[in-house]
Protein backbone atom coordinates (compact mmCIF):
# COMPACT_ATOMS: atom_id res chain seq x y z
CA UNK A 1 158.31 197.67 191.91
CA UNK A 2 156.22 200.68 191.44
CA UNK A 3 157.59 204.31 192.31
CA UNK A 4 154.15 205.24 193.64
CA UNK A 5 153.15 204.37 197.01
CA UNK A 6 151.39 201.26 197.65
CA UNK A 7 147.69 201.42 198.99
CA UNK A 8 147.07 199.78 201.79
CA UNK A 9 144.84 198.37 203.89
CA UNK A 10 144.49 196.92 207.37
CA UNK A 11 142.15 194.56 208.87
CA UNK A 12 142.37 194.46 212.68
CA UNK A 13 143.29 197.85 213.00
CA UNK A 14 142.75 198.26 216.48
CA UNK A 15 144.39 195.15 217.90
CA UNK A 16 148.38 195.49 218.98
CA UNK A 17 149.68 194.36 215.61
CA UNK A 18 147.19 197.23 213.95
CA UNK A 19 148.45 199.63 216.22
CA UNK A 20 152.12 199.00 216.17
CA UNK A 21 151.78 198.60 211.85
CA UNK A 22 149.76 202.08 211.87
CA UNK A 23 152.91 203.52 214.25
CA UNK A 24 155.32 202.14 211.69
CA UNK A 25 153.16 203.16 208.61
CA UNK A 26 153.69 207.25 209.71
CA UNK A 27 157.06 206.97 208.55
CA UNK A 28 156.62 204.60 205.91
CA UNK A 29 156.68 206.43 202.57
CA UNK A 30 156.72 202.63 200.65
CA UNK A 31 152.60 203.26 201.52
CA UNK A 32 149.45 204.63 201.38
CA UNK A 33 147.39 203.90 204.32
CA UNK A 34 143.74 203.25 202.15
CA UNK A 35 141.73 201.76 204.53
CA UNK A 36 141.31 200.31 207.94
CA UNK A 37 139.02 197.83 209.33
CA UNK A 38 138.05 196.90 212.99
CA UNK A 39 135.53 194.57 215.11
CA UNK A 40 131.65 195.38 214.36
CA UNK A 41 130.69 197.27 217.68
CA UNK A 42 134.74 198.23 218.28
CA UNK A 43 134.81 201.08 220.25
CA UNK A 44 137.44 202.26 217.29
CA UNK A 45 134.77 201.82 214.86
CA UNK A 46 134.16 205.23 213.20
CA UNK A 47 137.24 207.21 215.17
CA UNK A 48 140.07 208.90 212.67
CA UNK A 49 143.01 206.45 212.22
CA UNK A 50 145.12 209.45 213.93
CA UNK A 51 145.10 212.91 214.11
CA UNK A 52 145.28 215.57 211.00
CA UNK A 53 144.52 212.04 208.73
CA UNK A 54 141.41 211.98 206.82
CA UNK A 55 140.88 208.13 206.96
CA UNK A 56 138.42 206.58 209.39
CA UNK A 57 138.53 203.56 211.06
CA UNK A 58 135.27 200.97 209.48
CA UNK A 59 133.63 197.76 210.39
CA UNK A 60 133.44 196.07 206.90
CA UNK A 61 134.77 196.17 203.73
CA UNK A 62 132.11 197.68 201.61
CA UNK A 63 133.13 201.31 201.99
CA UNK A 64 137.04 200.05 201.12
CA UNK A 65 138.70 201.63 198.10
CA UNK A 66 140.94 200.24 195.23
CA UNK A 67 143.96 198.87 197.67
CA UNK A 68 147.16 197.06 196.65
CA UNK A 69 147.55 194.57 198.95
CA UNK A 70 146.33 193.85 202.54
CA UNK A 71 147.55 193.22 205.76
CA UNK A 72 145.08 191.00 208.16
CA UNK A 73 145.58 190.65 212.13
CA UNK A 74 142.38 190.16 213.15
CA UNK A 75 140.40 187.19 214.38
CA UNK A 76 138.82 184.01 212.37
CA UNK A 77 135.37 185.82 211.41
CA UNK A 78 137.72 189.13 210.56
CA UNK A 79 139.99 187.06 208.51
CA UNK A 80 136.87 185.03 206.59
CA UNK A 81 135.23 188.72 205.60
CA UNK A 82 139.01 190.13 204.76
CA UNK A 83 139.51 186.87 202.67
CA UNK A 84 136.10 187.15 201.05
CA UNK A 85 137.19 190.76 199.49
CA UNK A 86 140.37 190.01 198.70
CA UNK A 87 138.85 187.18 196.62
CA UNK A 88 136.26 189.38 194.80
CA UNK A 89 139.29 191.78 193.83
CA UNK A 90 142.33 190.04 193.30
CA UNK A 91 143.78 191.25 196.09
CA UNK A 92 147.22 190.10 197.87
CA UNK A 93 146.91 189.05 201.08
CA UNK A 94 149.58 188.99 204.29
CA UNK A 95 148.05 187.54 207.11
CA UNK A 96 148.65 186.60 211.09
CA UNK A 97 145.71 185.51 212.17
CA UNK A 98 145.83 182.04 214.29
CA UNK A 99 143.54 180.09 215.38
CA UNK A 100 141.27 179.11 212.37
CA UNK A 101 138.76 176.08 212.17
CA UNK A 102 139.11 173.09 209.40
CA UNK A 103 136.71 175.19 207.17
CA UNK A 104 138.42 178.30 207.14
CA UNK A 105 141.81 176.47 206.48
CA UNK A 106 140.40 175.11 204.01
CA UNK A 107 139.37 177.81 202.53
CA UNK A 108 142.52 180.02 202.51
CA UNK A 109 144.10 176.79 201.19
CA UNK A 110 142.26 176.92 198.16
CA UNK A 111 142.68 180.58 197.74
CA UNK A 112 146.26 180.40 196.73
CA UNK A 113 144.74 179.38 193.52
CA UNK A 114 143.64 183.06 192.59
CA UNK A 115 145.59 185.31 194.71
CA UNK A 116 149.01 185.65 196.12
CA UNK A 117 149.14 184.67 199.78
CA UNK A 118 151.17 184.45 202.46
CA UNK A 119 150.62 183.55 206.04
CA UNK A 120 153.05 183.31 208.83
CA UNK A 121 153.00 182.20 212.53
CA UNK A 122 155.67 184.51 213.48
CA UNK A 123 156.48 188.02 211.27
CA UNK A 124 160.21 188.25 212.08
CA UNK A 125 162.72 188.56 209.79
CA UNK A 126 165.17 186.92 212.42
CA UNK A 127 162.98 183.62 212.91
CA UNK A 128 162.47 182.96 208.93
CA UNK A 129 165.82 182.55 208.68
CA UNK A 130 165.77 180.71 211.37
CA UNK A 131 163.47 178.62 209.94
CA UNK A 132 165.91 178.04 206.87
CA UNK A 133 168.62 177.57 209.17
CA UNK A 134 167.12 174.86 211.07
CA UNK A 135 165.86 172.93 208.41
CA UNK A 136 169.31 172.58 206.61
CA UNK A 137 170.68 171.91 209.50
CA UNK A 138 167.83 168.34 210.28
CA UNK A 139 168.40 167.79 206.83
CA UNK A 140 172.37 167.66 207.05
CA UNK A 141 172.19 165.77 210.71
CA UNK A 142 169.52 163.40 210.47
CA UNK A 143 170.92 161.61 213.16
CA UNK A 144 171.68 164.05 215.95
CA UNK A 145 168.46 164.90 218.64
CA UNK A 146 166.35 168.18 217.98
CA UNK A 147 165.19 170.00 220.80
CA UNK A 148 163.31 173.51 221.05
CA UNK A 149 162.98 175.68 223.54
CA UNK A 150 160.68 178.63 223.87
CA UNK A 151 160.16 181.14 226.48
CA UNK A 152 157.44 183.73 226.14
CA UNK A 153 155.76 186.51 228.49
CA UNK A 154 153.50 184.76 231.26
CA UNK A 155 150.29 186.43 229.84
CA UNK A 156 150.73 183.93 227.10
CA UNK A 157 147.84 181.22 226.46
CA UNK A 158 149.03 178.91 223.88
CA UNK A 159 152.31 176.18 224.35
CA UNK A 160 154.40 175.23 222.52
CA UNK A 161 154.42 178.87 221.03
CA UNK A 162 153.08 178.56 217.31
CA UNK A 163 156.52 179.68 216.65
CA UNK A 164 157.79 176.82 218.16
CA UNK A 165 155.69 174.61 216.07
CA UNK A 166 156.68 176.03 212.76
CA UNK A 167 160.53 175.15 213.46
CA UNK A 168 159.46 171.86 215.02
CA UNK A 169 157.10 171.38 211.60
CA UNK A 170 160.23 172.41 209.37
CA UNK A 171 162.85 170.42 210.84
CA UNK A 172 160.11 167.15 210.52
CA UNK A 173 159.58 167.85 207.30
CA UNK A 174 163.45 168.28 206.41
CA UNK A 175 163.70 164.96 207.87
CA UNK A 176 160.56 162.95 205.78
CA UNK A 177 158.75 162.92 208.82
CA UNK A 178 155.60 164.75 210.60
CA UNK A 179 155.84 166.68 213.47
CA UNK A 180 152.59 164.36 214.41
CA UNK A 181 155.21 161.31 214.50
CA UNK A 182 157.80 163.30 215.82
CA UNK A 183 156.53 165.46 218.73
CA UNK A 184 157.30 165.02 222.48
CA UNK A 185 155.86 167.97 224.40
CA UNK A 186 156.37 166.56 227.51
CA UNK A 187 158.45 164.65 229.73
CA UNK A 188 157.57 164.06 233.87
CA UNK A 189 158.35 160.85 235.87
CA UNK A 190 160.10 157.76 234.36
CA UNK A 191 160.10 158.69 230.63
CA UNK A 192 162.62 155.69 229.59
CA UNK A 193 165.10 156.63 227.07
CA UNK A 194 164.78 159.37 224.71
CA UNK A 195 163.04 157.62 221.29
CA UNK A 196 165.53 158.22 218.41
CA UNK A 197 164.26 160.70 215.79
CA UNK A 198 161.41 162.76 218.27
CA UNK A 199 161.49 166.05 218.45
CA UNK A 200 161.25 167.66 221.83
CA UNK A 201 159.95 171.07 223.26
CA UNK A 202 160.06 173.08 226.31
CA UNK A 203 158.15 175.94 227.49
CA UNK A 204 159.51 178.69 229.54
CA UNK A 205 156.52 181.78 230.86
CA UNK A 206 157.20 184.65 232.75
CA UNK A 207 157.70 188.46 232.93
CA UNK A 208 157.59 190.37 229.86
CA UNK A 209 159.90 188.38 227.42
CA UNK A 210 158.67 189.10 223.99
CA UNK A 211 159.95 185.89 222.53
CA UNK A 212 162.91 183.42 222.42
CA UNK A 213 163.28 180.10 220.31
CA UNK A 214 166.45 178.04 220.29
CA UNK A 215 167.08 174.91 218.75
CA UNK A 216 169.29 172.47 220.17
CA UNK A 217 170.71 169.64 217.39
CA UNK A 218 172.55 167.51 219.69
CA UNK A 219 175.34 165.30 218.39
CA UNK A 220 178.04 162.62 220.37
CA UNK A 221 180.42 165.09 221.67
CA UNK A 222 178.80 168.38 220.53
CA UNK A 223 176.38 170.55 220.12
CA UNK A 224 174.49 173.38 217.61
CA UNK A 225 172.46 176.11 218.69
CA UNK A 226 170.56 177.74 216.80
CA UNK A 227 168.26 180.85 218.31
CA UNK A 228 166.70 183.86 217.96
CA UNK A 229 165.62 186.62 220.93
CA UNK A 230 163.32 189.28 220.33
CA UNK A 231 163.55 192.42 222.20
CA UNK A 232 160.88 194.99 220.42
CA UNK A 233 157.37 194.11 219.48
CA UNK A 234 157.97 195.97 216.08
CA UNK A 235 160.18 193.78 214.38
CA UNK A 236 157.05 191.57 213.72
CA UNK A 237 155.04 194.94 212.12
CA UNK A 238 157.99 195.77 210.37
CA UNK A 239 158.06 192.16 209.42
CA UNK A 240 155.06 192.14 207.89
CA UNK A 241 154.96 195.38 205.78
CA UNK A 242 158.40 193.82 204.45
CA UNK A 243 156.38 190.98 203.04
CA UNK A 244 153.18 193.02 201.83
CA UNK A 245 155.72 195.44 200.32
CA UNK A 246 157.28 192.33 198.58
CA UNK A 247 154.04 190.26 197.76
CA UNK A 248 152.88 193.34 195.12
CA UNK A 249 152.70 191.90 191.57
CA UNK A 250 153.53 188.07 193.26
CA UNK A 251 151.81 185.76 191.36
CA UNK A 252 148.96 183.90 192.84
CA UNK A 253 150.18 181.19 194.90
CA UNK A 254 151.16 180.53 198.54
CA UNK A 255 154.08 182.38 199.22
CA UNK A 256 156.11 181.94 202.45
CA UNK A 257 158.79 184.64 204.89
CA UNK A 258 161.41 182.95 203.83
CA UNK A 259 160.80 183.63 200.33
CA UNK A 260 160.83 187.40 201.05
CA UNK A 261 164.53 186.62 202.06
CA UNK A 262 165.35 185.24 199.18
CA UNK A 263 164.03 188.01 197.10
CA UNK A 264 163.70 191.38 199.68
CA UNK A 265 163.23 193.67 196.46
């Protein structure tokens, strides 16, 4: 990796991941911040990224620099433009953005063929492993029932957390299934018995909790538990500067959080 700090830029600067990554990058001498990018008709569009720094918050990409490597939490039409430029210039890309229609899925799916990529439902060093975790552990007990529970902050939309989904997606696959065959995401009234091999989830909402997964692999006499319990918002900035720091110089290809693990230099 190069001495020199690494330029770059951020798309969805103004949203809470923007803000806690631009926090994080003050301290961060791994960087250059090059660029930021924010909603057309923001209210951030055109303000200075903070005070005494030159750089200027923009609404499109066609003021941006040479950059490195770019980090995207934005929103579908964000991501499409941010994907778009990253195309025309080789750039990597780390992005959270959720949400995204057939077409644009499509399209970052074919855009592993020309740069490096990696996308993540959940930035946290904690949950890949996790994820790694929990998917040796469906391989290794194919026969014991999977169960995950989530509990997130009552302000939250979506259930199961996408989070939630990924380790329910992992586990399937460890197991030669689908988590489309697999899934039970609820249970009320007479249910019958429990079908051998489904995966089941659980959804906790309330207060401020940031985020908790655990997965249950229950056996004849015992039990594993496997969790993780976020505390601090920042683990999943820090999480993802970790991984644009990492995907510098990756090859093109779809690149995953876990494989930041394996390799963290």
């Amino acid at each position: 990796m190069t001495t020199s700090p690494i330029r770059l830029a951020i798309n969805g600067a103004s949203g809470r991941m923007g803000q806690a990554l631009l926090s994080l990058l003050r301290k961060d001498a791994r960087f250059e911040l090059a660029y930021t990018v924010v909603s057309q008709g923001s209210s951030h569009d055109g303000e200075p990224v903070w005070l005494g720094h030159a750089l200027h918050h923009a609404h499109d990409w066609s003021r941006s620099p040479a950059i490195d490597v770019m980090i995207d939490f934005s929103g579908p039409a964000g991501l499409a433009a941010a994907l778009d430029h990253c195309l025309a210039h080789g750039i990597p890309l780390v992005t959270g953005t959720t949400g995204l229609d057939a077409a644009l899925q499509a399209r970052l799916d074919a855009a592993g063929a020309h740069i490096a990529l990696l996308r993540a439902a959940n930035f946290s060093l904690g949950v890949a492993l996790l994820t790694r975790l929990l998917r040796e552990a469906a391989a290794a007990l194919p026969d014991w029932d999977l169960e995950i529970v989530e509990a997130h902050h009552g302000r939250k939309q979506d259930a199961p957390s996408g989070t939630a989904l990924a380790l329910g997606q992992a586990a399937a696959a460890a197991r030669d299934t689908t988590l489309d065959a697999a899934a039970v995401y609820s249970r009320e009234g007479l249910t019958g018995e429990r079908v051998p091999g489904s995966i089941g989830f659980a959804v906790v909402r309330g207060g401020d909790i940031v985020g908790e997964h655990q997965a249950l692999l229950i056996g004849p006499g015992e039990r594993l538990e496997l969790g993780h319990r976020a505390t601090d918002r920042a683990i999943f900035a820090r999480g993802a500067l970790q991984a644009a720091y990492w995907l510098v110089g990756r090859a093109a290809g779809h690149w995953r959080l876990e494989d930041v693990l394996a390799s963290p230099g």
